[in-house]
Protein backbone atom coordinates (compact mmCIF):
# COMPACT_ATOMS: atom_id res chain seq x y z
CA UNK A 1 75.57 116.14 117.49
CA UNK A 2 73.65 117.39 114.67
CA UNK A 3 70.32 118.21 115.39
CA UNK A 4 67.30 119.39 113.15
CA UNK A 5 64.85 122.03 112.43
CA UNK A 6 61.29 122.84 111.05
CA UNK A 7 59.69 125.30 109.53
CA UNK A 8 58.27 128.57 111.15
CA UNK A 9 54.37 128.96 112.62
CA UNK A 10 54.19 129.18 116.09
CA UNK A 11 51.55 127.28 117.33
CA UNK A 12 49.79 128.65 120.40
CA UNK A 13 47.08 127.65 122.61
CA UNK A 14 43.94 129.88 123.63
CA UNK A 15 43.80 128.07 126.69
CA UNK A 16 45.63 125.76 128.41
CA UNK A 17 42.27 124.77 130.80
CA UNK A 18 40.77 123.70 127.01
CA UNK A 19 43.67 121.52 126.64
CA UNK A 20 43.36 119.68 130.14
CA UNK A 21 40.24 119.83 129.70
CA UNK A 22 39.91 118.38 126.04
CA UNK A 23 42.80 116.12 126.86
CA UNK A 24 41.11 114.23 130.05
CA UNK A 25 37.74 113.98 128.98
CA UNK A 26 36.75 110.39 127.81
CA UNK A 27 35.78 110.28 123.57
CA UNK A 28 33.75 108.13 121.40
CA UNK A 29 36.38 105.93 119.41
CA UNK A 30 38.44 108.64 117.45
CA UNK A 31 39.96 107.87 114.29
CA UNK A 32 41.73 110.20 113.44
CA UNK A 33 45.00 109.82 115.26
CA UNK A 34 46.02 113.37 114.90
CA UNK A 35 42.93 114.44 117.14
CA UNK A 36 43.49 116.86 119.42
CA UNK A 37 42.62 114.75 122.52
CA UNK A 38 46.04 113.15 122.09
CA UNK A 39 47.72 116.90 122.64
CA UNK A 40 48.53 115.72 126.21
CA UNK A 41 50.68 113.44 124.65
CA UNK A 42 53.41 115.53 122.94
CA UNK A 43 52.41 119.23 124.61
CA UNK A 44 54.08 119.31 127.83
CA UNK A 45 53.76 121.90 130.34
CA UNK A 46 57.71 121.96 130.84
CA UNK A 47 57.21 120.20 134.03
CA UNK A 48 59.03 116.83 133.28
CA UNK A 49 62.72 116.32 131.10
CA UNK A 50 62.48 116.24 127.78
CA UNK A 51 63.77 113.60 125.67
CA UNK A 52 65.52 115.40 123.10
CA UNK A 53 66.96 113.13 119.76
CA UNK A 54 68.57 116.19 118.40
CA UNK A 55 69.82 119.40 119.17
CA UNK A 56 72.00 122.23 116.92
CA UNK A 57 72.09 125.40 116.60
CA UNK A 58 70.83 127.06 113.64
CA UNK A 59 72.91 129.48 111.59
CA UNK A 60 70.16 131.05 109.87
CA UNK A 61 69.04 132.91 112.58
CA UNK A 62 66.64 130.27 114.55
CA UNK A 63 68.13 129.79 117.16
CA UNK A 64 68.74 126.34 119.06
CA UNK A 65 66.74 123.74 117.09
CA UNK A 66 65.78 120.78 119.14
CA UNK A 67 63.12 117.23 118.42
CA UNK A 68 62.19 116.00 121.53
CA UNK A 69 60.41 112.61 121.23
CA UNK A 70 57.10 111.37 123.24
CA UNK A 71 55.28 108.21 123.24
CA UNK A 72 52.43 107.77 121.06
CA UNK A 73 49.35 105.80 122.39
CA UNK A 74 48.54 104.70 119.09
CA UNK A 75 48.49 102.48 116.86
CA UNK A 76 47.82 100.41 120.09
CA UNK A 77 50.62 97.26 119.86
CA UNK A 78 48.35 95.17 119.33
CA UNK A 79 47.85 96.61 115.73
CA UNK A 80 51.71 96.71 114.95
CA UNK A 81 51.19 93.29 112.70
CA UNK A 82 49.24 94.53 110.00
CA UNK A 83 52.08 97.15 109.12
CA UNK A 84 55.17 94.61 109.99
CA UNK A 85 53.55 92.22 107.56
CA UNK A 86 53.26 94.90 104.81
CA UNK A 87 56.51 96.04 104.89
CA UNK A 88 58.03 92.41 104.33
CA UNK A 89 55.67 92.22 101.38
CA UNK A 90 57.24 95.08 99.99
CA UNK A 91 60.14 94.14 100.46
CA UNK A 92 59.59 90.71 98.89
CA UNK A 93 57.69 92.12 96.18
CA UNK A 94 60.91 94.71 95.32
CA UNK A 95 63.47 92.52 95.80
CA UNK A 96 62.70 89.21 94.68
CA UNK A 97 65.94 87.66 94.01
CA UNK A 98 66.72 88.81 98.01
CA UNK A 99 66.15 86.32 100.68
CA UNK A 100 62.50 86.10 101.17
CA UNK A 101 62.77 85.31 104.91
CA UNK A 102 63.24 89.31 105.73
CA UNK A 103 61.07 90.42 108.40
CA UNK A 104 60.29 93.79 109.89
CA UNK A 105 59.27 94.76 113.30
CA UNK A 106 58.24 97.83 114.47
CA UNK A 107 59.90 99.08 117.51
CA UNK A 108 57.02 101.52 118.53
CA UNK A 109 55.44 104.65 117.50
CA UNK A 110 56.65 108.39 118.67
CA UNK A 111 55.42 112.22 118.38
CA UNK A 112 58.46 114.19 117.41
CA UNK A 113 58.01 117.77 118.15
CA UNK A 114 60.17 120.76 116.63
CA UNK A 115 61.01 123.53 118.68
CA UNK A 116 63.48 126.63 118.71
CA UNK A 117 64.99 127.70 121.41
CA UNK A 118 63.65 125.11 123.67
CA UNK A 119 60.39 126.81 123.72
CA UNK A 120 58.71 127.34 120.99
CA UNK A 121 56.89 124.57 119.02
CA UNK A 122 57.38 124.23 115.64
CA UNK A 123 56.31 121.41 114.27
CA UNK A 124 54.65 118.09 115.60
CA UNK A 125 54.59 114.89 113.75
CA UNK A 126 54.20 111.19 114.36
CA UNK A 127 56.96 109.21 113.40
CA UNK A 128 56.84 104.80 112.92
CA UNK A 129 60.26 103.50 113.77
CA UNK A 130 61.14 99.61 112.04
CA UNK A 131 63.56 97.67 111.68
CA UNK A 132 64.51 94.38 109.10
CA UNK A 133 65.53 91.47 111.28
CA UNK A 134 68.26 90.79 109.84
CA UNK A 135 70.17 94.02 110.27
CA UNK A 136 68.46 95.26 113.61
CA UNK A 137 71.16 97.94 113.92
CA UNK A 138 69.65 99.51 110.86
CA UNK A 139 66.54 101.77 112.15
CA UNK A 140 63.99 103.10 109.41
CA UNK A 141 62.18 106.41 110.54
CA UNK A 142 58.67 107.03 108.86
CA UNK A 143 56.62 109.85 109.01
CA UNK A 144 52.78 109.09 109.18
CA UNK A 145 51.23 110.72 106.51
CA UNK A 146 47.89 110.95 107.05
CA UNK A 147 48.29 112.29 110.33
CA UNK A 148 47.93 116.35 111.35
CA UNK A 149 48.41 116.72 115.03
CA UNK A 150 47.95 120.49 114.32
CA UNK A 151 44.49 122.36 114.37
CA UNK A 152 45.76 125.20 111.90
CA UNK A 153 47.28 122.47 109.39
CA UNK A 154 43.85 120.90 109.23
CA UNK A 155 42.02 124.38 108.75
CA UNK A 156 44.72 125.49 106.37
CA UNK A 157 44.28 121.94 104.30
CA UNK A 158 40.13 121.96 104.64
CA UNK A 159 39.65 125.89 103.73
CA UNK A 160 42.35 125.00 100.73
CA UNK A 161 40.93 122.05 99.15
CA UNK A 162 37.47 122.86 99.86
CA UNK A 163 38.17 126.42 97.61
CA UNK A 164 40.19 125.22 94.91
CA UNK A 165 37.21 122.52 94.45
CA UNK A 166 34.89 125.77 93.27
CA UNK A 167 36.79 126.07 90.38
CA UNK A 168 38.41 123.12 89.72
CA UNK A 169 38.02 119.27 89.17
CA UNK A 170 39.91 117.70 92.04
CA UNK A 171 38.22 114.24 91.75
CA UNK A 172 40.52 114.40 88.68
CA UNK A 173 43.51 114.83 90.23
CA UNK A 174 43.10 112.46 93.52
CA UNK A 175 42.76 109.97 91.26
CA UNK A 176 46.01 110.89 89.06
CA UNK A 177 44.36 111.62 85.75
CA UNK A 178 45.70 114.71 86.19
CA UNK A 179 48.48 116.72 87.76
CA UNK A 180 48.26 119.38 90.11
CA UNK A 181 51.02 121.56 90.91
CA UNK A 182 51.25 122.82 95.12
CA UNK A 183 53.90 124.83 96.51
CA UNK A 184 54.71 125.06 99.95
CA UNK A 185 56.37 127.34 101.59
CA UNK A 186 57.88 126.78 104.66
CA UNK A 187 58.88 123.01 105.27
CA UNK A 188 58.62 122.59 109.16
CA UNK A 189 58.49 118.43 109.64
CA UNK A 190 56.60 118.33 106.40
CA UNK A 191 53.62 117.24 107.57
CA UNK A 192 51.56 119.09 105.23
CA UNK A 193 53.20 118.20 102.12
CA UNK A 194 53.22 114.98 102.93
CA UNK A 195 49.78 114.50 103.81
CA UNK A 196 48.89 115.93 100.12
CA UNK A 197 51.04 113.80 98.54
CA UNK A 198 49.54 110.78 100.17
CA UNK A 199 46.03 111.66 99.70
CA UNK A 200 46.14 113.25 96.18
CA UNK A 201 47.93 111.32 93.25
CA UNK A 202 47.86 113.80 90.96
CA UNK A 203 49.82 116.54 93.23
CA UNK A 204 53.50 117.49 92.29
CA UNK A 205 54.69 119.37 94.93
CA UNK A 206 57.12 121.89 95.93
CA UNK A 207 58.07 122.75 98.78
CA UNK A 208 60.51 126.13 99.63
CA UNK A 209 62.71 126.19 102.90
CA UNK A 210 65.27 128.93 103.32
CA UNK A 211 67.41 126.87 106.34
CA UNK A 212 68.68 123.68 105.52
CA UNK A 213 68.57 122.59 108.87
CA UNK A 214 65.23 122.29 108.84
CA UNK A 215 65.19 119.85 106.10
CA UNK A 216 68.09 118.01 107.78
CA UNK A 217 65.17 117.74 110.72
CA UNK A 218 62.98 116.71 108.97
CA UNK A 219 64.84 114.13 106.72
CA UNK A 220 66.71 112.86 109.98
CA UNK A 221 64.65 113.02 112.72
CA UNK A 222 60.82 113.56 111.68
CA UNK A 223 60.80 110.50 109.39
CA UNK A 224 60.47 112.82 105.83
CA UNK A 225 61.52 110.97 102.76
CA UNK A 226 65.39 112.22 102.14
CA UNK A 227 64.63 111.25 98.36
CA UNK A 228 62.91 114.96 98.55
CA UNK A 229 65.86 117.04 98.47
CA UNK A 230 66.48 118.84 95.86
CA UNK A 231 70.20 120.00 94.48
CA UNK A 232 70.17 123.77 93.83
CA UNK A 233 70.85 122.98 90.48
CA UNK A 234 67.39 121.24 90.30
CA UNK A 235 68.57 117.50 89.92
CA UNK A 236 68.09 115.22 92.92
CA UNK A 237 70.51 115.08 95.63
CA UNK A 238 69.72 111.46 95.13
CA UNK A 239 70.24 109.87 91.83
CA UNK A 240 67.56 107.12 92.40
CA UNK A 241 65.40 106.19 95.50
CA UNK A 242 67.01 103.13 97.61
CA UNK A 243 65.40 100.22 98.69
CA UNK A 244 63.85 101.45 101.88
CA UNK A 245 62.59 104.40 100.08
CA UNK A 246 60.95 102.16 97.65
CA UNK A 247 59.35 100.32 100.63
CA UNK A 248 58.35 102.87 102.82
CA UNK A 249 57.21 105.46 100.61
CA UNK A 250 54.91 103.58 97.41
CA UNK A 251 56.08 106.30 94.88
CA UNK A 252 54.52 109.47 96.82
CA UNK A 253 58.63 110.34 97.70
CA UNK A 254 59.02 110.87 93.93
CA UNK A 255 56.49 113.58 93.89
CA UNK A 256 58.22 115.66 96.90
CA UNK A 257 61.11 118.66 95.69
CA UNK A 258 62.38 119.77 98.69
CA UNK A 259 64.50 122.64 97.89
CA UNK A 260 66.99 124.71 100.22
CA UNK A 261 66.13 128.43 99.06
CA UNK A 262 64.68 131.67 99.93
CA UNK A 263 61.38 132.12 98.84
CA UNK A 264 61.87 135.53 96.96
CA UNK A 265 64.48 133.59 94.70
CA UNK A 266 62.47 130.73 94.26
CA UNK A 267 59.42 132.44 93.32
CA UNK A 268 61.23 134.95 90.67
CA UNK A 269 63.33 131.93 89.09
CA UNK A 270 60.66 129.16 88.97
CA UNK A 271 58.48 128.63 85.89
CA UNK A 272 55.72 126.86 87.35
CA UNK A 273 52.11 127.96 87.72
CA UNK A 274 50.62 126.66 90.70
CA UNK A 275 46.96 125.40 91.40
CA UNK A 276 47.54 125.80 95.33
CA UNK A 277 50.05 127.56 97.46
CA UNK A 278 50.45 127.20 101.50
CA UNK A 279 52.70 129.87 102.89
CA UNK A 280 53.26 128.92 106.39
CA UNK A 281 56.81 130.73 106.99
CA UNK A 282 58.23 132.13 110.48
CA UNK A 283 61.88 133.12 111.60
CA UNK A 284 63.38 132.42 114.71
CA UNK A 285 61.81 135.31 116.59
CA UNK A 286 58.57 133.92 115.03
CA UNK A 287 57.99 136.49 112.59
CA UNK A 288 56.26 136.65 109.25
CA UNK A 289 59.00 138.27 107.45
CA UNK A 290 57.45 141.61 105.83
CA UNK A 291 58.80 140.62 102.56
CA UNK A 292 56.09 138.01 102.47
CA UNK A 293 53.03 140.40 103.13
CA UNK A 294 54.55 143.92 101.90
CA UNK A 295 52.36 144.48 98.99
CA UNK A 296 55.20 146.39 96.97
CA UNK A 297 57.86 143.01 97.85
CA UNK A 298 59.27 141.46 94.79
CA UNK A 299 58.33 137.99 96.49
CA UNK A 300 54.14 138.98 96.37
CA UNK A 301 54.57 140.23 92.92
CA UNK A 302 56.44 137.40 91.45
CA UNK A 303 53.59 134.72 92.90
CA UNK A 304 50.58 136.99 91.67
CA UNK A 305 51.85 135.81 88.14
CA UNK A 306 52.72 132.31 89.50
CA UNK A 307 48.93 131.45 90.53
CA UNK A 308 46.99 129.49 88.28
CA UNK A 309 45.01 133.02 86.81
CA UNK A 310 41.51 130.88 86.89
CA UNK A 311 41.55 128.92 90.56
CA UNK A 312 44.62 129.54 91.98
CA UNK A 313 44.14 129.40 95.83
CA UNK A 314 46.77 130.65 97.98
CA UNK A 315 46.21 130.18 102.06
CA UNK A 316 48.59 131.41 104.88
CA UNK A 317 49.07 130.89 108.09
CA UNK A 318 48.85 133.58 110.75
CA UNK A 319 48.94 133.74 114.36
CA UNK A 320 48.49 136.21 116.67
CA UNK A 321 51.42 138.16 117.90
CA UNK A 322 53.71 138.84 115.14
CA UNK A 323 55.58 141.80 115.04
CA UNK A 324 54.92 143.81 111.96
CA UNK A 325 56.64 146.99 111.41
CA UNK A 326 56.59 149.10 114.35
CA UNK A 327 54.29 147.33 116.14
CA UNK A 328 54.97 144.79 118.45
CA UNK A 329 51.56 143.39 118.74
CA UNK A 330 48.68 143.43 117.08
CA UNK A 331 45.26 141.96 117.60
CA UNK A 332 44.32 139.04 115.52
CA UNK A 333 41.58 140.57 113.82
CA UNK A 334 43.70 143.75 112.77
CA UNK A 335 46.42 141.56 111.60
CA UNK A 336 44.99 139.06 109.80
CA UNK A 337 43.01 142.10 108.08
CA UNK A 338 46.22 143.97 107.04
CA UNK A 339 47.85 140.72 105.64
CA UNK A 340 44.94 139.48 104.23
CA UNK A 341 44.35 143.40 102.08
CA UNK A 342 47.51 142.66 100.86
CA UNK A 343 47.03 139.32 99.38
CA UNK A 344 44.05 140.41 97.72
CA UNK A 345 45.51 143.28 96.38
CA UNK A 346 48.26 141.68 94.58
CA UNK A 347 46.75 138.38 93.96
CA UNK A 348 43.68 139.92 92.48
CA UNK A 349 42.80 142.98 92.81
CA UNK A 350 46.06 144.20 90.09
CA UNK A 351 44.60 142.01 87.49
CA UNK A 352 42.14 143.19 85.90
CA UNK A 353 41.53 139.74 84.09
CA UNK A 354 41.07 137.96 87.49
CA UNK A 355 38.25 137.81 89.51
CA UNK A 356 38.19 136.12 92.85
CA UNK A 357 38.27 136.63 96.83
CA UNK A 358 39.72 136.67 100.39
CA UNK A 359 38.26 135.60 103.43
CA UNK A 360 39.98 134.24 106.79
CA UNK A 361 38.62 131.16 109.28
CA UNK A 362 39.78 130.52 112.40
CA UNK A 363 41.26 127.49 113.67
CA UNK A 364 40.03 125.41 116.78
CA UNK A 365 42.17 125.26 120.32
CA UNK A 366 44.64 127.74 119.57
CA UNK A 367 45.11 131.22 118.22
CA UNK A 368 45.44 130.62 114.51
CA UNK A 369 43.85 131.97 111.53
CA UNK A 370 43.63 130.92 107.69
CA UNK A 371 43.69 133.49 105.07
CA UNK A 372 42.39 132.26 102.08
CA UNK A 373 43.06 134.28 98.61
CA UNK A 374 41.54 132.06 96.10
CA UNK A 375 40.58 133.48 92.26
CA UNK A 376 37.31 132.28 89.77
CA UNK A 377 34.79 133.11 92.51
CA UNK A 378 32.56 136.07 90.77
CA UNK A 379 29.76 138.29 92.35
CA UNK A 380 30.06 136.03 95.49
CA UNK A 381 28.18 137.22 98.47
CA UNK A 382 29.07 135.32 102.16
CA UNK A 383 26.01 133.24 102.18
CA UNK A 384 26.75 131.65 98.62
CA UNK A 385 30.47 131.19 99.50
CA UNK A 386 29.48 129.82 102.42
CA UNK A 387 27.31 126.89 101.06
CA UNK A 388 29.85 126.57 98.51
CA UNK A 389 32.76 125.46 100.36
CA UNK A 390 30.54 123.64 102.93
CA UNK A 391 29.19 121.18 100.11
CA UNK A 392 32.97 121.26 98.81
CA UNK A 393 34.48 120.18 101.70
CA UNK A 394 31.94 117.21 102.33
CA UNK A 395 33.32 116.63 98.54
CA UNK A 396 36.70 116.82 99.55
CA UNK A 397 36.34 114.47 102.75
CA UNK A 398 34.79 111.89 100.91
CA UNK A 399 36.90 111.67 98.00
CA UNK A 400 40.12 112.16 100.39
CA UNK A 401 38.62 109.94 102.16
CA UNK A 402 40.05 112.34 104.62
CA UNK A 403 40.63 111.17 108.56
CA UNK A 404 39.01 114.23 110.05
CA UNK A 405 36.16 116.75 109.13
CA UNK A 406 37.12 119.83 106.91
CA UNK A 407 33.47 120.76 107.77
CA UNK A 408 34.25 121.67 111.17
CA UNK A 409 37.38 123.82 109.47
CA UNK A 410 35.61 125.47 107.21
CA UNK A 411 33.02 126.99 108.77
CA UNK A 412 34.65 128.33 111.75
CA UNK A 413 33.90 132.38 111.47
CA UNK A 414 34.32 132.77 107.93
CA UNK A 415 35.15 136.84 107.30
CA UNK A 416 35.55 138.48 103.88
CA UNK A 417 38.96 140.67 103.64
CA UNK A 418 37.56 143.88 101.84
């Protein structure tokens, strides 16, 4: 049975007493359904079976790929209506000259966690599964876009949006007057392109993943829109959206190119210049592959002249025990460090016309860190980048309209990378 894959950050937790702790403690209402007090719900302690809904083995060196499924607590049943009753509005309101008497029902809601090698977690998303009435043998999958179970996605999308906003007008392009290009790199579940996507009208994005059973995992079992994929010759693996896509998606599926390549090759052959780029890419022995750090790579290179030369932000994902060179482990501090030099380096440091800096944040509940490299800041000092991308990011939540605080992101140990 074919089973499917994500993308490549470890995620890792600096305590397991915070997440018992976090996890059994009793909250004001949260609405954000991605907080981490519903952890307990799809981070298991590898106590109980797990339900796995797919299971293959990757040939691109990651190992066993599994998706094991959980129950979700929320949207309570109770709530289930409001979206059943949408989707046969869609439907009615795309196929008119159907039978009008389709209705959908929701069969519940589920976290669907990545992993490789039964271990490791990859990915976690929360996935809606419906069906229409009158073909219940039919089940639609749908990812929930505007939910990031994962602390480091949140920091990585806050620290982002709040520094591109120093330099650019993203009111602009939320509102789709006008485009901005992302590229992502690393697919995983596709949580975080999907979550731009839905929040940002304007965005076009990209996204690079090297195995293509990861985007079978996602597509298949993580509730991704398939209408992403992306032919190697650059046409659509699918001529035209179908119906369901239609329904589910509202048009934000026709501003997703997922494409099956290496991320050296994509960056060398693509003409793009990109306003924001998330590299969040790990191999199976959760790795950052050198070639995306080495300072001297073809692949760091190749994006310094692919970032937009007057705000381009770039922000990657790093976690604490990678193996780099000859070392097997490093601390956080002298890792993030050593990636971080390079970034600058290349990104702006070798340009003489660019101007710009690199700082790191650290993400809540587990041992993550976001390196920002983002260019148009000038004769910043930490104080005035500081109250920069705190008034930003207030920006940025309200016009988001964003179901969490980047505030709390943002400002989480912010250290310049010299």
């Amino acid at each position: 049975m074919m089973m499917m894959i994500l993308n490549r950050s470890r995620l890792k937790l600096s305590s397991t007493k915070n997440l018992r702790r976090l996890s059994t403690s009793i909250p004001h209402r949260i609405e954000d359904e991605g907080d981490w007090f519903y952890s307990s719900e799809w981070w298991d302690d590898g106590d109980s079976d797990p339900n796995i809904v797919f299971r293959s083995v990757s040939d691109k060196g990651n190992g066993v790929v599994s998706v094991v499924a959980s129950h979700s607590s929320r949207p309570n049943e109770s709530q289930w209506y409001k979206t059943e009753n949408w989707l046969s509005q869609r439907y009615a309101e795309l196929s008119p000259r159907r039978e009008h008497n389709a209705f959908f029902r929701i069969l519940g809601y589920q976290w669907r966690t990545l992993r490789f090698n039964d271990d490791t977690r990859q990915s976690t998303a929360k996935v809606m599964a419906a069906y229409n009435k009158s073909d219940p043998g039919t089940i639609f999958l749908r990812q929930q876009a505007f939910c990031l179970a994962v602390p480091y996605l949140k920091s990585m999308v806050s620290v982002g949006l709040a520094s591109l906003s120093c330099n650019y007008d993203m009111p602009s392009s939320v509102y789709g007057k006008t485009s901005m290009n992302v590229l992502c790199i690393g697919h995983g579940g596709g949580s975080l392109p999907l979550f731009l996507a839905s929040k940002i009208s304007g965005a076009r994005i990209d996204i690079v993943e090297i195995d293509p059973l990861v985007i079978s995992a996602s597509t298949q079992a993580m509730g991704f829109p398939p209408y992403s994929i992306m032919k190697k010759c650059g046409e659509r693996l699918h001529s035209k959206p179908d119906l369901m896509d239609e329904i589910l998606w509202n048009g934000i599926h026709e501003r997703l190119f997922l494409y099956e390549s290496d991320a050296e090759q994509f960056i060398t052959e693509t003409s793009n210049i990109y306003d924001l780029v998330f590299v969040d890419a790990y191999d199976g022995d959760d790795v950052f592959p050198h070639k995306l750090w080495d300072p001297d790579s073809v692949f760091l290179k190749a994006l310094g002249e692919r970032v937009h030369p007057d705000h381009g932000t770039v922000v990657v994902n790093l976690h604490s025990d990678n193996d780099l060179s000859d070392e097997s482990v490093l601390p956080m501090g002298k890792y993030a460090s050593q990636v971080g030099r390079a970034y600058k380096k290349v990104l702006i440091d070798d340009f003489e016309s660019v101007s710009g800096l690199a700082f790191t944040v650290h993400s809540p509940w587990v041992c993550n860190t976001s390196l920002v490299v983002s260019r148009g800041f000038r004769n910043s000092t930490r104080d005035t980048v500081l109250n920069a991308l705190i008034s930003k990011s207030l920006q940025v939540e309200n016009t988001l309209d964003m179901p969490f605080s980047c505030l709390q992101y943002v400002k989480r140990g912010l250290v310049f990378v010299d």
